[in-house]
Protein backbone atom coordinates (compact mmCIF):
# COMPACT_ATOMS: atom_id res chain seq x y z
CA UNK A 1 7.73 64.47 27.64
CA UNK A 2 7.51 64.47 24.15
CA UNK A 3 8.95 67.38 21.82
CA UNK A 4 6.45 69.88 21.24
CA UNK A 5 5.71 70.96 17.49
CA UNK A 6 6.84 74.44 16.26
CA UNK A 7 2.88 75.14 15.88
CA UNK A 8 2.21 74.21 19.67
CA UNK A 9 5.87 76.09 20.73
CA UNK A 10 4.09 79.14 19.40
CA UNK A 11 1.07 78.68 21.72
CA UNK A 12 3.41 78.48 24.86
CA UNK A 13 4.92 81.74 23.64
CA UNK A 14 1.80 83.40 23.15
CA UNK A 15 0.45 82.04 26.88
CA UNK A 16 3.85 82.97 28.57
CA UNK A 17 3.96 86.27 27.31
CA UNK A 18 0.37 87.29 28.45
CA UNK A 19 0.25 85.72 31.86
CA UNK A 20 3.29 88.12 32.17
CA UNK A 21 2.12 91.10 30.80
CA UNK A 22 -0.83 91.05 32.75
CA UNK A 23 0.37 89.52 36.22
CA UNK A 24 -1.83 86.92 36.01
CA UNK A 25 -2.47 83.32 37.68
CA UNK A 26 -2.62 81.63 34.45
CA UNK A 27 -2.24 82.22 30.46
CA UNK A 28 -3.42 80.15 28.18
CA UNK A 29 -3.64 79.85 24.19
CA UNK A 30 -5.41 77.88 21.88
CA UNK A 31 -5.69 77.05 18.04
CA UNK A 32 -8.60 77.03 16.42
CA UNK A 33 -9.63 74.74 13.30
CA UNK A 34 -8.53 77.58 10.85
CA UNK A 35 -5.25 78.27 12.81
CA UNK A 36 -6.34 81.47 14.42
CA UNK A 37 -4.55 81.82 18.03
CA UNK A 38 -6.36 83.41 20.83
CA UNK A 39 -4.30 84.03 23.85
CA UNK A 40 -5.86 85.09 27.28
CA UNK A 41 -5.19 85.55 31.01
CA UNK A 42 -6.92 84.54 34.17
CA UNK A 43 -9.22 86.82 35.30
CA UNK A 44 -10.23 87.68 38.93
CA UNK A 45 -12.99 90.24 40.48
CA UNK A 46 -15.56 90.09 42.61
CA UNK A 47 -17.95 89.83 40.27
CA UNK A 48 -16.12 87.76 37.45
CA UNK A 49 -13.71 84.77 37.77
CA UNK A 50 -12.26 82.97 34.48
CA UNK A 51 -9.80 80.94 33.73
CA UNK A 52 -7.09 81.88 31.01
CA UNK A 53 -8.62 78.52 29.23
CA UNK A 54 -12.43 79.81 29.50
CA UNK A 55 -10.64 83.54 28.37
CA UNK A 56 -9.47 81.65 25.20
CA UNK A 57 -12.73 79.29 24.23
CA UNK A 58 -14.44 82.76 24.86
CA UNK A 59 -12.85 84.64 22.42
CA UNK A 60 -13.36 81.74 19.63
CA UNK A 61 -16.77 81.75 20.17
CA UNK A 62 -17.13 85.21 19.91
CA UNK A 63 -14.69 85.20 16.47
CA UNK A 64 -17.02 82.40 15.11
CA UNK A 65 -14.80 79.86 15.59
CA UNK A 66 -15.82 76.23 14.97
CA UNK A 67 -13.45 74.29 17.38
CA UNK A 68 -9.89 74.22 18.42
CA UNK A 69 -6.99 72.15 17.42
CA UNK A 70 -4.65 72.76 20.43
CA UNK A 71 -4.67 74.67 24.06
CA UNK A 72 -1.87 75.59 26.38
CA UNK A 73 -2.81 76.10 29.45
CA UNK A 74 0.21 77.82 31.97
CA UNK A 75 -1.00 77.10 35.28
CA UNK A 76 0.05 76.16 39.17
CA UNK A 77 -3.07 73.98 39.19
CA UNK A 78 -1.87 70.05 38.65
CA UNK A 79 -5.08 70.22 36.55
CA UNK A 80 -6.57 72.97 35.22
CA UNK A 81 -10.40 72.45 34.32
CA UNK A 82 -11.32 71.88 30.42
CA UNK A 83 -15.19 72.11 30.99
CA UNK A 84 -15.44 74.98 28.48
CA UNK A 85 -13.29 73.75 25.70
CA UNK A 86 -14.92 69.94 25.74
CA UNK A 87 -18.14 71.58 25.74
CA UNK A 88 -16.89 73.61 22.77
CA UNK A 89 -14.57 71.32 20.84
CA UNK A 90 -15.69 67.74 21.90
CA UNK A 91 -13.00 65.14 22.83
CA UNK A 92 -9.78 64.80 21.82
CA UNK A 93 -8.35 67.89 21.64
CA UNK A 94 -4.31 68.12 23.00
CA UNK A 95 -3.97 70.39 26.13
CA UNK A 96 -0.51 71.29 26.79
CA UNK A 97 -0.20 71.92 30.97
CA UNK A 98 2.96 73.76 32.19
CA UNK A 99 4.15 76.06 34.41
CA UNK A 100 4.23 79.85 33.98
CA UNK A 101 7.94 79.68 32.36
CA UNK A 102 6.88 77.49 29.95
CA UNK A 103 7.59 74.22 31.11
CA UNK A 104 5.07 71.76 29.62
CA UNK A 105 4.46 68.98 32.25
CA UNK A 106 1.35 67.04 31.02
CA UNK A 107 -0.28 66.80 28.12
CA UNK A 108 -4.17 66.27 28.97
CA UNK A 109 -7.48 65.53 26.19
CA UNK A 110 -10.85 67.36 26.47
């Protein structure tokens, strides 16, 4: 696996530390075009299910982001789904996959 830029580092600090503050399946973090970091946690109720990833693109939208630059996604899934951030960001965009210490195994593309 290839090093990991200080930048991207930061995002798997930012995931690990809120998938473990909340007790959640997954964390995630993203950069956005500007360099704003959101970082987010699964969420699951009856009535609401969303993945630390969809958390993320959610809360760039809603800051008026315009796309990202980078995701980490902290996950058990072998792949995690990137519907919401192609849909967002287009193609292209570096998705750092790991496991919730950290670990980056795959790096997948929206």
């Amino acid at each position: 696996m290839t090093e990991l830029s200080a930048e991207d580092r930061k995002l798997v600090t930012l995931a690990r530390a809120t998938r473990a503050r909340t007790n959640a399946a997954e964390g995630a973090a993203v950069r956005d075009l500007d360099g704003r970091t959101y970082a987010g946690a699964s969420v699951a109720l009856a009535s609401l299910s969303l993945s630390a990833l969809d958390v993320c693109v959610a809360m760039a939208i809603a800051s008026g982001s315009r796309g990202l630059e980078a995701a980490v996604v902290l996950t058990a899934e072998a792949e995690p789904s990137l519907d919401a951030a192609r849909e967002f960001t287009g193609s292209g965009v570096p998705v750092h996959v790991g496991d919730a210490r950290g670990t980056i195994g795959s790096i997948l593309s929206t």
